[in-house]
C-alpha atoms as a PDB file:
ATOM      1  CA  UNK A   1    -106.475   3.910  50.550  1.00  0.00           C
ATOM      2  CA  UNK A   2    -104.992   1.146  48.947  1.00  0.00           C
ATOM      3  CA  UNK A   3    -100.832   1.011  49.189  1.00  0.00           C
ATOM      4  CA  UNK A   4     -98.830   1.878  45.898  1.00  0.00           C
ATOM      5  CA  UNK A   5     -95.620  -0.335  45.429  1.00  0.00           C
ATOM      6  CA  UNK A   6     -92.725   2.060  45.680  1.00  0.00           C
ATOM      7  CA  UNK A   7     -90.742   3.435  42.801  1.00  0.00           C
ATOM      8  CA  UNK A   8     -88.035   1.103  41.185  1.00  0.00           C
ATOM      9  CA  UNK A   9     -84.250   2.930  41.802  1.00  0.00           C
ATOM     10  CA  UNK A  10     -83.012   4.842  39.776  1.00  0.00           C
ATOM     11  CA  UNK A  11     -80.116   3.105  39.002  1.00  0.00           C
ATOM     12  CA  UNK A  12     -79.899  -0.707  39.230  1.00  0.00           C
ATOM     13  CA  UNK A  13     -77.783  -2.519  41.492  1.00  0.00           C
ATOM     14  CA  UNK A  14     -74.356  -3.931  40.010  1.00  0.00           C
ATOM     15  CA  UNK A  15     -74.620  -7.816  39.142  1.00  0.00           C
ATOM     16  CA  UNK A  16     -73.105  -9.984  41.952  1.00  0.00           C
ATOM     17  CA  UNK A  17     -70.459 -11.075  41.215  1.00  0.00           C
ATOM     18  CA  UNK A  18     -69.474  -8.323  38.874  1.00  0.00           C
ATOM     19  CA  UNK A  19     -68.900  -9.429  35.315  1.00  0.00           C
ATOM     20  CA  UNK A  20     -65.251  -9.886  33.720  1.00  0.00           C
ATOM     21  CA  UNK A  21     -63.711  -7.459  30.998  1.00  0.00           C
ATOM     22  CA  UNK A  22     -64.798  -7.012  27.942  1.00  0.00           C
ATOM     23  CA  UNK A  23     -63.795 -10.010  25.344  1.00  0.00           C
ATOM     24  CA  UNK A  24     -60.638  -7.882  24.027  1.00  0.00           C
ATOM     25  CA  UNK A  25     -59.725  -5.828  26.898  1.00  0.00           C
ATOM     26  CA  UNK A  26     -57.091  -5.458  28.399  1.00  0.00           C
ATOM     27  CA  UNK A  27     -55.350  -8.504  30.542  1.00  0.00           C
ATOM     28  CA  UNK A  28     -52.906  -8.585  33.521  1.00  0.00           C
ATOM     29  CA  UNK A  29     -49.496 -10.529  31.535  1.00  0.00           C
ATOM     30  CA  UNK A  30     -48.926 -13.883  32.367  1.00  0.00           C
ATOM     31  CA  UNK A  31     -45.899 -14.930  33.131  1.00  0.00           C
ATOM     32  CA  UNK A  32     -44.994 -17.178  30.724  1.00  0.00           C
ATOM     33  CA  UNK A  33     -46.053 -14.532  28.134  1.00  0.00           C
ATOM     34  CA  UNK A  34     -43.645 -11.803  29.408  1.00  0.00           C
ATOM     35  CA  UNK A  35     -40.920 -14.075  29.078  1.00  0.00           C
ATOM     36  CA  UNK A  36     -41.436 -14.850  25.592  1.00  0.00           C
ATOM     37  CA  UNK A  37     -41.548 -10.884  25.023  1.00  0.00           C
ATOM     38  CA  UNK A  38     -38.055 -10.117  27.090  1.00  0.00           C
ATOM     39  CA  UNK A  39     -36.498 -13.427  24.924  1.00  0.00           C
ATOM     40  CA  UNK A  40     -37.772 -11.688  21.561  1.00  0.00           C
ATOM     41  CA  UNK A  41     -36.512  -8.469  22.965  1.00  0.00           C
ATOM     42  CA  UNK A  42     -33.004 -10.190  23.592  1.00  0.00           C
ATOM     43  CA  UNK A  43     -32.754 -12.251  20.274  1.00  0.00           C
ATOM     44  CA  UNK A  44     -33.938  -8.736  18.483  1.00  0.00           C
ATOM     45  CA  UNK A  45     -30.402  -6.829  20.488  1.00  0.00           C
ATOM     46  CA  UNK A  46     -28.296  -9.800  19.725  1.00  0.00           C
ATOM     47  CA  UNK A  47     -29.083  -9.525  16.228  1.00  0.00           C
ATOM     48  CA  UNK A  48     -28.617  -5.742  15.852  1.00  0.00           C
ATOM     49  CA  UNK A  49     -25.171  -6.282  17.613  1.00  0.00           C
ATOM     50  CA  UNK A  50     -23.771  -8.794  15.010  1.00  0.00           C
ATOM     51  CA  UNK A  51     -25.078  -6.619  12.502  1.00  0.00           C
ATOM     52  CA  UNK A  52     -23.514  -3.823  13.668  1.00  0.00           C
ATOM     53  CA  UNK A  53     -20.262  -6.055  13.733  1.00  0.00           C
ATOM     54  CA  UNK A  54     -20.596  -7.411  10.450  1.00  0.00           C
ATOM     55  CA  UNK A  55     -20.659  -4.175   8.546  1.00  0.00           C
ATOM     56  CA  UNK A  56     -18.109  -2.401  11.024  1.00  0.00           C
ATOM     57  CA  UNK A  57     -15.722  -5.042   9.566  1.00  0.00           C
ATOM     58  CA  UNK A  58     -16.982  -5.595   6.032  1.00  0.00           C
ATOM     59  CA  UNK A  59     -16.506  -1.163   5.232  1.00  0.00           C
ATOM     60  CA  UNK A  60     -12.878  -1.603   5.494  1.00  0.00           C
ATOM     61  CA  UNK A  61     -12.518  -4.607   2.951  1.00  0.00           C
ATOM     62  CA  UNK A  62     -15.137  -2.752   0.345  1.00  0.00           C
ATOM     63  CA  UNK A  63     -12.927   0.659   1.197  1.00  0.00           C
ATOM     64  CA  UNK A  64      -9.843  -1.526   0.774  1.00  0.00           C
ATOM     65  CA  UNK A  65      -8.672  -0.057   4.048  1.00  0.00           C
ATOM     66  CA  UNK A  66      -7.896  -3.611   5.322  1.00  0.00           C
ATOM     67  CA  UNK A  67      -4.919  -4.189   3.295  1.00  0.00           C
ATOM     68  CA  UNK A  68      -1.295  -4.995   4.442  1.00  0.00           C
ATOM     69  CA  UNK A  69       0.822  -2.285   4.795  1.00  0.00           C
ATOM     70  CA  UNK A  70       3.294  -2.027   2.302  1.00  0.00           C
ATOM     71  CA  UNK A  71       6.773  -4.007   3.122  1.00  0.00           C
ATOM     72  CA  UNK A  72      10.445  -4.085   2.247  1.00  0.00           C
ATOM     73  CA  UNK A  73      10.798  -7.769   2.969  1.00  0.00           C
ATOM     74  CA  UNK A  74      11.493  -8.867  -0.349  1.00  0.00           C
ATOM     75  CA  UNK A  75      14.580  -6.443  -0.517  1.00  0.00           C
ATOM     76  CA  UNK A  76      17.380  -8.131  -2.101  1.00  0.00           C
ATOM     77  CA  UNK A  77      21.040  -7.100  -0.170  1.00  0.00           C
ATOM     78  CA  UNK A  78      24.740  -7.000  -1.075  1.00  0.00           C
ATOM     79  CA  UNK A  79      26.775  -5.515   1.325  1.00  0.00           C
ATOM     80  CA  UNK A  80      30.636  -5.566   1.075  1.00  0.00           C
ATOM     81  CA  UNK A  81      31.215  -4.400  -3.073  1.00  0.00           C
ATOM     82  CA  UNK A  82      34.054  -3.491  -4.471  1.00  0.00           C
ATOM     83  CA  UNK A  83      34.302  -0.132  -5.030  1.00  0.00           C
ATOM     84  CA  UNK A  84      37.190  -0.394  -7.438  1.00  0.00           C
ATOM     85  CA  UNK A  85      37.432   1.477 -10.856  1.00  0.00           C
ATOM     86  CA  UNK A  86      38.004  -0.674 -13.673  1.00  0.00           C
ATOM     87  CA  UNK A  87      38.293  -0.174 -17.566  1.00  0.00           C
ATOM     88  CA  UNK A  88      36.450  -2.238 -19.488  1.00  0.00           C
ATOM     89  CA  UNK A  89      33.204  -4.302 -18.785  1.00  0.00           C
ATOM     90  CA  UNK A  90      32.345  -6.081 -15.967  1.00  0.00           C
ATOM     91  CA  UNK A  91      30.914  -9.536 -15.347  1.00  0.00           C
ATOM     92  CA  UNK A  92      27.952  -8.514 -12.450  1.00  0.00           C
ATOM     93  CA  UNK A  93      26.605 -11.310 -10.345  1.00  0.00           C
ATOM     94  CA  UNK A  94      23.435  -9.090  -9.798  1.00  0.00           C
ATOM     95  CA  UNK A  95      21.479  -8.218 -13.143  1.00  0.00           C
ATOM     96  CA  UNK A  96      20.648  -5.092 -13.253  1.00  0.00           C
ATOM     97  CA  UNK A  97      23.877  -4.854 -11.044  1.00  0.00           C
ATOM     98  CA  UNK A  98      23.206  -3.327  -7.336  1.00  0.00           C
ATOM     99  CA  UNK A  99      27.263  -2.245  -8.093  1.00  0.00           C
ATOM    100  CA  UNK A 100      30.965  -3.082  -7.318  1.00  0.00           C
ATOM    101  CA  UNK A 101      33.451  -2.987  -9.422  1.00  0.00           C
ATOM    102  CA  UNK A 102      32.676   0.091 -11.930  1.00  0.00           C
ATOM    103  CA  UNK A 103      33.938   2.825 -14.864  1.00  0.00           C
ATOM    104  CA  UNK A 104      35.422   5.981 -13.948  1.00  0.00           C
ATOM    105  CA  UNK A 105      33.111   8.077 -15.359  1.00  0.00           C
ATOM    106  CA  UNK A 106      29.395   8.146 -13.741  1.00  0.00           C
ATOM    107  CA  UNK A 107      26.104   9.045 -16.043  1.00  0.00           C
ATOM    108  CA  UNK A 108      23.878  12.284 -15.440  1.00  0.00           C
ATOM    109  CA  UNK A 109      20.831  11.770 -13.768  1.00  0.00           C
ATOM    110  CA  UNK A 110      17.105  11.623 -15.413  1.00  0.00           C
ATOM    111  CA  UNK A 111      15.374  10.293 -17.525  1.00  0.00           C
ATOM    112  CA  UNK A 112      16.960   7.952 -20.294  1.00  0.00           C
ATOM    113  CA  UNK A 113      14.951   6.262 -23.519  1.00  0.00           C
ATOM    114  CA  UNK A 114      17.893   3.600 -24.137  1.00  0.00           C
ATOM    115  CA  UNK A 115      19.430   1.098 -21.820  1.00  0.00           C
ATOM    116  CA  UNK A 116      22.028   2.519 -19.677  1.00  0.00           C
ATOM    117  CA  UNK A 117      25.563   0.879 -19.114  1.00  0.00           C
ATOM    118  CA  UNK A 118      25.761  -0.822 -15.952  1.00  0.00           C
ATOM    119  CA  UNK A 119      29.497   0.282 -15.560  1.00  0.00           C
ATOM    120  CA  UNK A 120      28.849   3.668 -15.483  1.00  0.00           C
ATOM    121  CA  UNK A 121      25.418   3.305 -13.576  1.00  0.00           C
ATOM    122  CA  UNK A 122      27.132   1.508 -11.209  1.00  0.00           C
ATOM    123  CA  UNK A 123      29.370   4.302 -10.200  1.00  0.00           C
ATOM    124  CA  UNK A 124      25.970   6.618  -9.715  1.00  0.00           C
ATOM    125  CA  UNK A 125      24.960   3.885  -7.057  1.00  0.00           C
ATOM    126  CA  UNK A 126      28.201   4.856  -5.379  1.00  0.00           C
ATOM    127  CA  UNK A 127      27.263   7.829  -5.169  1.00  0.00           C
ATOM    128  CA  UNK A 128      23.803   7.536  -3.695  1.00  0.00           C
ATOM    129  CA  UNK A 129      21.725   7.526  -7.035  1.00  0.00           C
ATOM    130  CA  UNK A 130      17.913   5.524  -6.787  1.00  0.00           C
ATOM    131  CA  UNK A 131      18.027   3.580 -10.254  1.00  0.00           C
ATOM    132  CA  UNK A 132      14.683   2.771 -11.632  1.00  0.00           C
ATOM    133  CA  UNK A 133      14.773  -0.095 -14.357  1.00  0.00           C
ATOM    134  CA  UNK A 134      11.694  -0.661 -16.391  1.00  0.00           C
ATOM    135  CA  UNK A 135      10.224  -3.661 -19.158  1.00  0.00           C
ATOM    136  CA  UNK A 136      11.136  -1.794 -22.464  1.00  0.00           C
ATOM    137  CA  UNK A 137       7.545  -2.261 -22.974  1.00  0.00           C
ATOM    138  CA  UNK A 138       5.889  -0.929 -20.527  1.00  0.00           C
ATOM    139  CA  UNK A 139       3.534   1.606 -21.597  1.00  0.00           C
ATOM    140  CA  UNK A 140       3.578   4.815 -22.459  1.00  0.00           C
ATOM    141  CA  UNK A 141       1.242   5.772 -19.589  1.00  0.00           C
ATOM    142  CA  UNK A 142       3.316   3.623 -16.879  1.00  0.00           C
ATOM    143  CA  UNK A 143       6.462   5.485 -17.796  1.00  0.00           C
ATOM    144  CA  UNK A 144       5.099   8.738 -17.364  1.00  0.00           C
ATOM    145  CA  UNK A 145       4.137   7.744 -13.897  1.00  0.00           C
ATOM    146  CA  UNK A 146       7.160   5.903 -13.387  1.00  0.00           C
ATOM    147  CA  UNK A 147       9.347   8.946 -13.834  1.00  0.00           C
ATOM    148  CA  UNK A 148       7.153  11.437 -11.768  1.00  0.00           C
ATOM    149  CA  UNK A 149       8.246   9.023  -8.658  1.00  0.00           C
ATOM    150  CA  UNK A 150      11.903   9.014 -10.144  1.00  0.00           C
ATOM    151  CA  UNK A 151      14.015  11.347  -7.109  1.00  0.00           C
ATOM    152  CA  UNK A 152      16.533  14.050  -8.327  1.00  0.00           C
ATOM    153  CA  UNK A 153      18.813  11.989  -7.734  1.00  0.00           C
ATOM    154  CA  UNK A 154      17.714   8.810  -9.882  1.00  0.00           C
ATOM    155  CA  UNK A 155      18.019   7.549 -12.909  1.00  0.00           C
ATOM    156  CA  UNK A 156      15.650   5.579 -15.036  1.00  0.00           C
ATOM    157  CA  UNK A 157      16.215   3.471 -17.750  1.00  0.00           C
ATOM    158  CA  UNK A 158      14.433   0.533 -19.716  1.00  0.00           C
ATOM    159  CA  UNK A 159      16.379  -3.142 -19.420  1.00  0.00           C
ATOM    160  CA  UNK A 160      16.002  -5.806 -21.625  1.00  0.00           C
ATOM    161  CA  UNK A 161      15.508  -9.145 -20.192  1.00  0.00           C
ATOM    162  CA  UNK A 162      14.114  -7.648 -16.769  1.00  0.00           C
ATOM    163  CA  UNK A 163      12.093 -10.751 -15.425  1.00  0.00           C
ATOM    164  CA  UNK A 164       9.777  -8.317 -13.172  1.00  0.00           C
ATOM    165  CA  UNK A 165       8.009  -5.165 -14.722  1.00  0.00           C
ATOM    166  CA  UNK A 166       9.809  -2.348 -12.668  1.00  0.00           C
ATOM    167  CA  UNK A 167      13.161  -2.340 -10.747  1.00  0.00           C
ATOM    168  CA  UNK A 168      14.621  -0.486  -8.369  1.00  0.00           C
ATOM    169  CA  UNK A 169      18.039  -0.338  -6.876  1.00  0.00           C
ATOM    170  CA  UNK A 170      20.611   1.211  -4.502  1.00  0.00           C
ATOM    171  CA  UNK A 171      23.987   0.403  -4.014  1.00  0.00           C
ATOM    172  CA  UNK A 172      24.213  -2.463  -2.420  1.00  0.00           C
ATOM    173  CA  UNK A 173      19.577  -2.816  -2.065  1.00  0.00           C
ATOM    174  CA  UNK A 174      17.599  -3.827  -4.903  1.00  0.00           C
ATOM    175  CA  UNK A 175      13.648  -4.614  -5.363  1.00  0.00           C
ATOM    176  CA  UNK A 176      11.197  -6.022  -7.539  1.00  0.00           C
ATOM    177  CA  UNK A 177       8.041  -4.502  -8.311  1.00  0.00           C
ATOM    178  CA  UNK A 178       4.718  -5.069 -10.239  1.00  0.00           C
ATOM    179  CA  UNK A 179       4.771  -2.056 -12.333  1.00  0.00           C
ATOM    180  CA  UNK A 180       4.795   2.131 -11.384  1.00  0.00           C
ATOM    181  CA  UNK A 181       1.738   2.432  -9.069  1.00  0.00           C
ATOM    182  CA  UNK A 182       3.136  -0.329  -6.091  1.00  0.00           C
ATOM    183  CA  UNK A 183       3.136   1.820  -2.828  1.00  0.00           C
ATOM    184  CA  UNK A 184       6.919  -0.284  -2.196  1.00  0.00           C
ATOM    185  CA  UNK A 185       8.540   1.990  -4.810  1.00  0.00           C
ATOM    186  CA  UNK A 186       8.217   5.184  -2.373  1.00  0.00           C
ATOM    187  CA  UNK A 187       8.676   3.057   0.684  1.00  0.00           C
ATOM    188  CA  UNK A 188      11.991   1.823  -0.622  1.00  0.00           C
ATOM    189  CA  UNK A 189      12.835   5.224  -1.793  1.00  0.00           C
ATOM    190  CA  UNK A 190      12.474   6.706   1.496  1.00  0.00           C
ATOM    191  CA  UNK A 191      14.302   4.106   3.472  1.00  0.00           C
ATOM    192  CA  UNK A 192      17.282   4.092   0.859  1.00  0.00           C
ATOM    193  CA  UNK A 193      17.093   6.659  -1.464  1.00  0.00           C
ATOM    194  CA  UNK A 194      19.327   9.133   0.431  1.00  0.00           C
ATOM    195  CA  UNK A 195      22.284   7.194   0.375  1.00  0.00           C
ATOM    196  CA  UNK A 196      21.859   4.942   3.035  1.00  0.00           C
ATOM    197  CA  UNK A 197      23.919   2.397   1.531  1.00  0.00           C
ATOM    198  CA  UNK A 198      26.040   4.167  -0.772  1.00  0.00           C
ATOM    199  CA  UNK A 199      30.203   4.502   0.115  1.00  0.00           C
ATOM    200  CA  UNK A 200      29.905   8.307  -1.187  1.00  0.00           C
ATOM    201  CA  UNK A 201      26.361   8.857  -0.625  1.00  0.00           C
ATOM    202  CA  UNK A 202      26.854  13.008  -0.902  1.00  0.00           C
ATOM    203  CA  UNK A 203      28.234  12.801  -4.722  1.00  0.00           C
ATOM    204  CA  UNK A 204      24.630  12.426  -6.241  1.00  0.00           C
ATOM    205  CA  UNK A 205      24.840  11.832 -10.423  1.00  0.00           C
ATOM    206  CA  UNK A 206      25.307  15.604 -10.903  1.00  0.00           C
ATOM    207  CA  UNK A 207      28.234  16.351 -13.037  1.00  0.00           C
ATOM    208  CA  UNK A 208      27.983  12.705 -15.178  1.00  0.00           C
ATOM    209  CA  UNK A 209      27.977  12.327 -18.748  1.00  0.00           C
ATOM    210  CA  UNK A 210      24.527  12.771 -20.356  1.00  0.00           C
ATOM    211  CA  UNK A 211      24.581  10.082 -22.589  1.00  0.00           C
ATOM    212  CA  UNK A 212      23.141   5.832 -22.195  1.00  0.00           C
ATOM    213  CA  UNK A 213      26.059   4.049 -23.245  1.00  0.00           C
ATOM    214  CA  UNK A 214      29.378   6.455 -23.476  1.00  0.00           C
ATOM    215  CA  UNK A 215      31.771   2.949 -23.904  1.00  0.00           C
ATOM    216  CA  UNK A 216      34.591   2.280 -21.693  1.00  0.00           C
ATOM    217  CA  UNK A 217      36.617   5.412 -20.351  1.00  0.00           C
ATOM    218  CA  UNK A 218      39.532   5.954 -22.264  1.00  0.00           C
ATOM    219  CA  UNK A 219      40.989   9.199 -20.653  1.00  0.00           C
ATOM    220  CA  UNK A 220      39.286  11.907 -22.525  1.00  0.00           C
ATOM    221  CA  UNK A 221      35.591  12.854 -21.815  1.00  0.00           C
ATOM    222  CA  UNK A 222      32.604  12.548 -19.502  1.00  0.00           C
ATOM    223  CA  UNK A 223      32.098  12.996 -15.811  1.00  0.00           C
ATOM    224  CA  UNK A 224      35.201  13.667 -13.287  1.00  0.00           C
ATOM    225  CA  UNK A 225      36.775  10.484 -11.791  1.00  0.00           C
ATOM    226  CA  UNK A 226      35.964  10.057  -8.526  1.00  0.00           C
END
């Protein structure tokens, strides 16, 4: 009988040696390639830092929560004034006068339409009084602001001639301001607006006459002489 070749496998043996991967496939990193990615990877964390940074410190300035607190440095001071009562008017060194030499009679406290007499104002600062000074022409909307920071015990008046927009003074302490809204105004108020400098800082402008300009005492009227 003649001799059949035998049956081919089943399955054909691999290829020797065995073929690479696929075009494609996956590839063990190179070195030089890993680098590049931890570099990118570094640059990419650097970047999201400063960013970070940037806009941590640029919120504040848009907020306008960057800005200096409010100071008392520009404070003008008198110490050592006369607390004598005179008659008559007085020559001030200080316009509007921080005080010294002053009338008998003191005015009421509040708010006043007309220019006040700095003789009789003057004896209010004795007393402890905050006196707010304004331009005459200031707005209307200004001085309504103006007065709702104006203390019981203050007095506010428009001054002619005032070479800053708002003033405000204490015996013996006086300050410039921009106008009704500066965050100085209640600063100052709270470091001097209970007397702090005043020789009689208890009397207060209760009991004065109620009137801007009530002349030179003569004797007969207004507030008690103290």
């Amino acid at each position: 009988m003649a001799q059949q070749p035998p049956y081919p496998p089943a399955f054909p043996p691999p290829p020797y040696p065995p073929p690479g991967p696929p075009a494609g496939g996956p590839q063990a990193d190179h070195p030089a390639a890993q680098r590049r990615r931890e570099v990118a990877a570094l640059v990419v964390a650097v970047g999201v830092a400063v960013l970070m940074v940037a806009v941590a410190a640029l919120v504040p300035l848009v907020l306008g929560e960057d800005e200096e607190p409010p100071s008392l440095a520009a404070v003008v001071a008198m110490d050592e004034l006369s607390t004598e009562h005179r008659i008559g008017d007085v020559d001030y060194e200080q316009s509007p006068t921080l005080g010294g030499p002053h009338d008998p009679v003191w005015l009421a406290c509040g708010v006043y339409d007309d220019p006040v007499r700095e003789e009789n104002v003057a004896h209010d600062l004795e007393h402890g009084t905050v006196w707010i000074t304004h331009d005459p022409d200031l707005p209307a909307s200004d001085l309504e602001r103006l007065a709702d920071r104006l203390p019981g015990n203050g007095i506010m008046s428009p001054y002619p001639g005032l070479d800053a927009p708002v003033v405000v003074t204490v015996w013996g302490r006086q300050l410039r301001l921009d106008g009704p809204d500066e965050p100085r105004l209640d600063l100052f108020i709270r470091t001097f607006g209970a007397g702090e400098t005043a020789p009689e800082p208890f009397a207060s402008c209760a009991g004065g006459v109620p009137v801007a300009d009530p002349g030179p005492y003569d004797g007969s009227g207004g507030g008690s002489e103290v």
